[in-house]
N, C-alpha and C. Protein backbone atom coordinates (compact mmCIF):
# COMPACT_ATOMS: atom_id res chain seq x y z
N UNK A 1 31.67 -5.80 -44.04
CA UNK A 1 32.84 -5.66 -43.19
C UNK A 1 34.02 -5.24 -44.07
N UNK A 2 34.66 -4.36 -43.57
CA UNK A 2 35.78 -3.52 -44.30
C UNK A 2 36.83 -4.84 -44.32
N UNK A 3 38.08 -4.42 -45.20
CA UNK A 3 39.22 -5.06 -45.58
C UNK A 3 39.84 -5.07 -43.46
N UNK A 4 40.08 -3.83 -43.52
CA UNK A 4 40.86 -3.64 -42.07
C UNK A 4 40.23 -4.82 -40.96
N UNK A 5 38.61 -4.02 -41.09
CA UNK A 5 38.02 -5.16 -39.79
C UNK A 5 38.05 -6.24 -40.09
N UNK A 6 38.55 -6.61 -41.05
CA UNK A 6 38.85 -8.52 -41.05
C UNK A 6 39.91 -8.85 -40.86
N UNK A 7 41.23 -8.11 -41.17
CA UNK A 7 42.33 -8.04 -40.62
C UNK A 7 42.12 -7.79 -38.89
N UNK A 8 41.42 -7.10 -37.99
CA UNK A 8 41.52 -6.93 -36.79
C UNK A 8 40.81 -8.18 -36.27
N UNK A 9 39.65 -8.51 -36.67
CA UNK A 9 39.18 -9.80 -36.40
C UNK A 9 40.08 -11.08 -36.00
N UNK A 10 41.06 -11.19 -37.14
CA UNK A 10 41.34 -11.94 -37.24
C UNK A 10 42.89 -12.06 -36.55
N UNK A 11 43.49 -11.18 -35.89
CA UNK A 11 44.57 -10.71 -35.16
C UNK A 11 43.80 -11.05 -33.58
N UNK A 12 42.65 -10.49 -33.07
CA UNK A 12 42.24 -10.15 -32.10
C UNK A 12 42.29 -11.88 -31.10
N UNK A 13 42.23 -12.60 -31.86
CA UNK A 13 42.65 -14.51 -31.42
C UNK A 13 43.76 -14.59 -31.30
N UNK A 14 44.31 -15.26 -30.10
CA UNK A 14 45.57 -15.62 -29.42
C UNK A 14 45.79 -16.85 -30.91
N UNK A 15 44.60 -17.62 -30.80
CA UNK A 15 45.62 -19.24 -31.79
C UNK A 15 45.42 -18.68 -32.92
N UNK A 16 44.84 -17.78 -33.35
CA UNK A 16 45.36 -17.11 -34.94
C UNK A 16 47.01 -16.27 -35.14
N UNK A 17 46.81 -15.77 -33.63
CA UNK A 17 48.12 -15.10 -33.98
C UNK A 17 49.33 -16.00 -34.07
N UNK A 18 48.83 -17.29 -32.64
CA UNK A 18 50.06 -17.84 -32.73
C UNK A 18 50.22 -18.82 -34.21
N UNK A 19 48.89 -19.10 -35.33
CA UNK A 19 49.06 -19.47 -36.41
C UNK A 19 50.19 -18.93 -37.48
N UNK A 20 49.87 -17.52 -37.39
CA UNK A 20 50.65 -16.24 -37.77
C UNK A 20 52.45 -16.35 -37.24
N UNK A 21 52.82 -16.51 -36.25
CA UNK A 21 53.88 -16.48 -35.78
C UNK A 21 54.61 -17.93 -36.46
N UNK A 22 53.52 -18.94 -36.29
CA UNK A 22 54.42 -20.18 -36.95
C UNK A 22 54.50 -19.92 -38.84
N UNK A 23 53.95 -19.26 -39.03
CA UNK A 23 54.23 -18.98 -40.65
C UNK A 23 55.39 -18.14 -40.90
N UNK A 24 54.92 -17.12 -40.07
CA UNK A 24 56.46 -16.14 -40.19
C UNK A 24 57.87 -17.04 -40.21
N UNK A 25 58.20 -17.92 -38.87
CA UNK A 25 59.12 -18.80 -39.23
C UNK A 25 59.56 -19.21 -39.81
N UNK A 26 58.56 -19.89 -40.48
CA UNK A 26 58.47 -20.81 -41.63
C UNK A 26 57.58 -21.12 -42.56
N UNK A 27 57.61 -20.50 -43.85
CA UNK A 27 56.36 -20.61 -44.43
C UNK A 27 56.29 -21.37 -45.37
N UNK A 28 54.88 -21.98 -45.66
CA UNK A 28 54.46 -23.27 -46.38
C UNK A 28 54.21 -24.66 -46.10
N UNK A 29 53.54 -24.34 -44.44
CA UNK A 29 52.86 -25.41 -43.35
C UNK A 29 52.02 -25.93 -44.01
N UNK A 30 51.81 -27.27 -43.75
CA UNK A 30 50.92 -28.10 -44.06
C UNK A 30 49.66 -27.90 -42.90
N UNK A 31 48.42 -28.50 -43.19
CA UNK A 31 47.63 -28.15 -41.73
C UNK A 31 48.17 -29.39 -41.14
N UNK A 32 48.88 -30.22 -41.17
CA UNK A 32 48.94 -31.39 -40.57
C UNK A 32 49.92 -30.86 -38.88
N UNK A 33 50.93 -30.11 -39.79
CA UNK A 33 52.09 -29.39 -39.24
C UNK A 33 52.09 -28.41 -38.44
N UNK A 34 50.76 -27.42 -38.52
CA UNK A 34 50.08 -26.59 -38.30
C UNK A 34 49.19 -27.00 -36.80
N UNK A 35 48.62 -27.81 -36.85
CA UNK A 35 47.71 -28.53 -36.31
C UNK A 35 48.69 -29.19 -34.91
N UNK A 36 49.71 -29.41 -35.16
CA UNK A 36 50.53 -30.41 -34.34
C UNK A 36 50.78 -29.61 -32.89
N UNK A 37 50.98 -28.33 -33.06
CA UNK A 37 51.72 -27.64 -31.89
C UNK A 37 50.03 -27.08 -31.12
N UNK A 38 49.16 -27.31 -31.76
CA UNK A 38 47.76 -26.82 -30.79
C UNK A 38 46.98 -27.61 -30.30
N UNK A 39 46.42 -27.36 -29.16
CA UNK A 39 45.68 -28.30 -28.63
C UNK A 39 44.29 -28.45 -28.93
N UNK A 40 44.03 -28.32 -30.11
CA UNK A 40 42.46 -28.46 -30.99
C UNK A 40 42.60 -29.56 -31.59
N UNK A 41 40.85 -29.57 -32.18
CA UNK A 41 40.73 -30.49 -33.25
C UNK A 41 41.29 -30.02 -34.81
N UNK A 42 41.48 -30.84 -35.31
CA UNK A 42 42.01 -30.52 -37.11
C UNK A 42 40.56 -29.41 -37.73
N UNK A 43 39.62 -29.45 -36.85
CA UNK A 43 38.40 -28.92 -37.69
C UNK A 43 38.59 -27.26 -36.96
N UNK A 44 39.02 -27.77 -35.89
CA UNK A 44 39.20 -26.20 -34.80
C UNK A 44 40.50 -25.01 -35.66
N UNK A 45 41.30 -26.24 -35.96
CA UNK A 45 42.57 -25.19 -36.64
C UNK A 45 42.20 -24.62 -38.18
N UNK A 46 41.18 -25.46 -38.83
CA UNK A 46 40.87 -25.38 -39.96
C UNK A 46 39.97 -23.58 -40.18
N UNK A 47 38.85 -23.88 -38.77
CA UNK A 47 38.03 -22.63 -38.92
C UNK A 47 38.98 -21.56 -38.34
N UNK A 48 39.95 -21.31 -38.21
CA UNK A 48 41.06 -20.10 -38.08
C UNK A 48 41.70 -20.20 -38.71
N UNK A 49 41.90 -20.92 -39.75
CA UNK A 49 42.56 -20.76 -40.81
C UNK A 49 41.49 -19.93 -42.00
N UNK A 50 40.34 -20.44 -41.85
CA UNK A 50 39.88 -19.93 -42.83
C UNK A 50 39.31 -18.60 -42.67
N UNK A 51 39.42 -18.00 -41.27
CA UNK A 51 39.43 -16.20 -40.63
C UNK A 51 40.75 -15.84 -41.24
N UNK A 52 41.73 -16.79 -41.62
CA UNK A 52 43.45 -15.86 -41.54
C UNK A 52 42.92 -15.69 -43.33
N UNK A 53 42.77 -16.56 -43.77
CA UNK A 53 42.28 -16.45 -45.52
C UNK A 53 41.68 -15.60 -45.79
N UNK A 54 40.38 -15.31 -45.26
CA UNK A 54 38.91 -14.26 -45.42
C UNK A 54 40.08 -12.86 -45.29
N UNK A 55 40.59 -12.89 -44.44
CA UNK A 55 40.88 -11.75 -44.13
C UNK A 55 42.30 -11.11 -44.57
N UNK A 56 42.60 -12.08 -45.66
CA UNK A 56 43.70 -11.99 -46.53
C UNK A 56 45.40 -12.37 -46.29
N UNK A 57 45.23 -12.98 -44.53
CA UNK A 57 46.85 -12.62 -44.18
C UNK A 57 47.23 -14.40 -43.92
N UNK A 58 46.98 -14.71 -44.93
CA UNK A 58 46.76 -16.47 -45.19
C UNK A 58 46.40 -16.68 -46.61
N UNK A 59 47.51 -16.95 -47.49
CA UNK A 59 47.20 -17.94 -48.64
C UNK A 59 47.39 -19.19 -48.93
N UNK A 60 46.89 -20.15 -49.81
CA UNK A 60 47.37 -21.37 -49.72
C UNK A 60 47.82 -21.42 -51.02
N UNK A 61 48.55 -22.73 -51.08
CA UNK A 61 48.36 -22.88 -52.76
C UNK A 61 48.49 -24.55 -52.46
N UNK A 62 48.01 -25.25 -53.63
CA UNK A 62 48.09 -26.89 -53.33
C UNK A 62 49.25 -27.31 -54.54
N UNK A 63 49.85 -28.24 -53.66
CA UNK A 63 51.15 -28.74 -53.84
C UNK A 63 50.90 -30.48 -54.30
N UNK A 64 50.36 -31.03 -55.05
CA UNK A 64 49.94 -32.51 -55.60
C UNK A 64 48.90 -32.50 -53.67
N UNK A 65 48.50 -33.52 -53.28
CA UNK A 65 47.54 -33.55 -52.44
C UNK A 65 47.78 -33.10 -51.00
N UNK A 66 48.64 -32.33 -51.23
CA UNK A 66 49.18 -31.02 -49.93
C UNK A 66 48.56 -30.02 -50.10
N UNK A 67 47.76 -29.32 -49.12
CA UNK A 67 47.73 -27.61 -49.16
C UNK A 67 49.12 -26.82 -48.57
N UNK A 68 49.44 -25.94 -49.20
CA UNK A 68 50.37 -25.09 -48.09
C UNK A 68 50.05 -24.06 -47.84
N UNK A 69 50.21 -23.14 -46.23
CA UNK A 69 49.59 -22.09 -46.23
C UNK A 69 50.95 -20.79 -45.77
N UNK A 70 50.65 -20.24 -46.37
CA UNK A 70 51.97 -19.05 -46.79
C UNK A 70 51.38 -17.70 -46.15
N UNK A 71 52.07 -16.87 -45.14
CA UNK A 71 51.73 -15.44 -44.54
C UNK A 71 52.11 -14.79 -45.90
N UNK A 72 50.86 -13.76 -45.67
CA UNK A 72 50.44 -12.58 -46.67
C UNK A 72 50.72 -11.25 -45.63
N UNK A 73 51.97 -10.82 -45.74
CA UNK A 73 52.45 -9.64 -45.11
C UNK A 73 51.94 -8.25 -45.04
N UNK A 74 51.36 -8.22 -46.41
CA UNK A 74 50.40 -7.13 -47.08
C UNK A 74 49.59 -6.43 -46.14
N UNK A 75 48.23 -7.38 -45.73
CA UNK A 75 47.57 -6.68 -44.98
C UNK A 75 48.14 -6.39 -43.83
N UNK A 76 48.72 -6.82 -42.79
CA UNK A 76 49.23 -5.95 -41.67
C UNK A 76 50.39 -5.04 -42.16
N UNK A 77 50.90 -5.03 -42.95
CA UNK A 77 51.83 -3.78 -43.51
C UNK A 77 50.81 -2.38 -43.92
N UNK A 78 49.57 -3.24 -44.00
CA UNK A 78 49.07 -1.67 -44.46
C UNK A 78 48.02 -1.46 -43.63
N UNK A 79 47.67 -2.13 -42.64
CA UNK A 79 47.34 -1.93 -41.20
C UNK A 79 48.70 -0.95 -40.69
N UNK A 80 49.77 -1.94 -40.31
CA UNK A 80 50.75 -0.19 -39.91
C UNK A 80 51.29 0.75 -40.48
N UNK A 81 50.68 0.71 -41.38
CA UNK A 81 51.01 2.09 -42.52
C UNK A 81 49.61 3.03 -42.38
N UNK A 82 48.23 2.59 -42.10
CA UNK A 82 47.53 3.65 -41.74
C UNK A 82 47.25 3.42 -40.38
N UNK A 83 47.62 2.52 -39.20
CA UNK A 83 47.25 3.03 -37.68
C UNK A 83 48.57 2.97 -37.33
N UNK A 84 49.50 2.35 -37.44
CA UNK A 84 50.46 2.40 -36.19
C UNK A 84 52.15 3.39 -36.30
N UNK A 85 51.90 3.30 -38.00
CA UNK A 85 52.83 4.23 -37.77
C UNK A 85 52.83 5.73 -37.95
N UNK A 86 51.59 6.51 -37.33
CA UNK A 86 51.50 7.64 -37.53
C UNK A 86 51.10 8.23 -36.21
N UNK A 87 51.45 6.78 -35.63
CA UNK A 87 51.60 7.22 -34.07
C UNK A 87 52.86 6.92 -33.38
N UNK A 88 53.80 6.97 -34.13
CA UNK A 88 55.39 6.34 -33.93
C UNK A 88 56.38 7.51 -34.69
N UNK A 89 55.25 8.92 -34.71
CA UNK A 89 56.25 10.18 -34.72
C UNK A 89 57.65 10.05 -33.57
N UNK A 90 58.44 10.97 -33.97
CA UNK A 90 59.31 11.38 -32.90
C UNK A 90 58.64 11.77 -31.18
N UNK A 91 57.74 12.71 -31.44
CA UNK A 91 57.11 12.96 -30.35
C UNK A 91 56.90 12.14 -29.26
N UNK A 92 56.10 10.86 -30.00
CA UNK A 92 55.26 10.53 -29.36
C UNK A 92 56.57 9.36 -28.96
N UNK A 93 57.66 8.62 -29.68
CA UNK A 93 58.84 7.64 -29.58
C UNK A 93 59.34 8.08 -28.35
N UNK A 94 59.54 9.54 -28.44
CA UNK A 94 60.07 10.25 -26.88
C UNK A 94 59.14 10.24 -25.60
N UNK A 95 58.24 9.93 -25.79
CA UNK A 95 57.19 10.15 -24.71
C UNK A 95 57.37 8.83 -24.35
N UNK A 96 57.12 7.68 -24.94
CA UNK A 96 57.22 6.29 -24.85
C UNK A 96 58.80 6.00 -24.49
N UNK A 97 59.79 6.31 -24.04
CA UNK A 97 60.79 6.02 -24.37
C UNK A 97 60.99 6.99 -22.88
N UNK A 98 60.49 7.83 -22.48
CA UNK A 98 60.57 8.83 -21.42
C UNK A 98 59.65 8.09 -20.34
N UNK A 99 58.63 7.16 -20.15
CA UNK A 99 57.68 6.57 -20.15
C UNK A 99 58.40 5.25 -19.13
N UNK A 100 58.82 4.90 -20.37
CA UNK A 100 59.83 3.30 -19.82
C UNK A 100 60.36 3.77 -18.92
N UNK A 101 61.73 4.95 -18.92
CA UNK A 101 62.70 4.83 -18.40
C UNK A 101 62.10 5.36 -16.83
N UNK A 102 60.92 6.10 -16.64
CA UNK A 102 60.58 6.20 -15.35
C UNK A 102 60.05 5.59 -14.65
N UNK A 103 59.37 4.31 -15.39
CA UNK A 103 58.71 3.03 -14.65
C UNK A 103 60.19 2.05 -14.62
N UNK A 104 61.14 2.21 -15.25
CA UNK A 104 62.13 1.57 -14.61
C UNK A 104 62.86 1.79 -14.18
N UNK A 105 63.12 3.23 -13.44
CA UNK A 105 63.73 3.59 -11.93
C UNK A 105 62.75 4.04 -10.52
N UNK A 106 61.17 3.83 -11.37
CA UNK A 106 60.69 3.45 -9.94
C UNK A 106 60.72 2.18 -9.31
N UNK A 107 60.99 1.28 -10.12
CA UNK A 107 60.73 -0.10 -9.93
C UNK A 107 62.10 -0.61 -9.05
């Protein structure tokens, strides 16, 4: 499995992403901390944590008998550096943008 498809894998989960979103916030969650806002087991948050790791956009480092887990920006930066932003020409910004504005004066 490529670098990318483990990055998409691991995006493609609602509680990974929303793992992802609580790091962005704030980074250097404990799983305790981590664990608190989902409605899983500690073992449930653990095995999506360890898809966000595999797949690089999750590091930890241990802090005396703390893990902390820190977003790795990297791989989705270079996820939209070869898919998304080479579809975010001018062209295509105008088409999308031409797009909106007619679904929101039909509406």
């Amino acid at each position: 499995m490529s670098d990318d498809d483990r990055v998409f894998k691991a995006l493609a989960d609602p509680t990974r992403r929303h793992l992802l979103d609580k790091l962005y916030t704030r980074d250097g969650r404990t799983l305790v901390e981590l664990e608190q806002e989902l409605e899983m087991t500690r073992f449930g948050v653990m095995k999506h944590l360890r898809v966000l790791e595999d797949a690089g956009l999750v590091v930890t480092e241990r802090v005396g008998r703390e893990k902390l887990h820190f977003l790795n920006r990297v791989p989705i930066r270079l996820i939209h550096d070869r898919w998304i932003d080479k579809f975010t020409e001018r062209r295509v910004t105008a088409l999308t943008d031409l797009k909106r504005e007619l679904e929101e004066n039909s509406a």
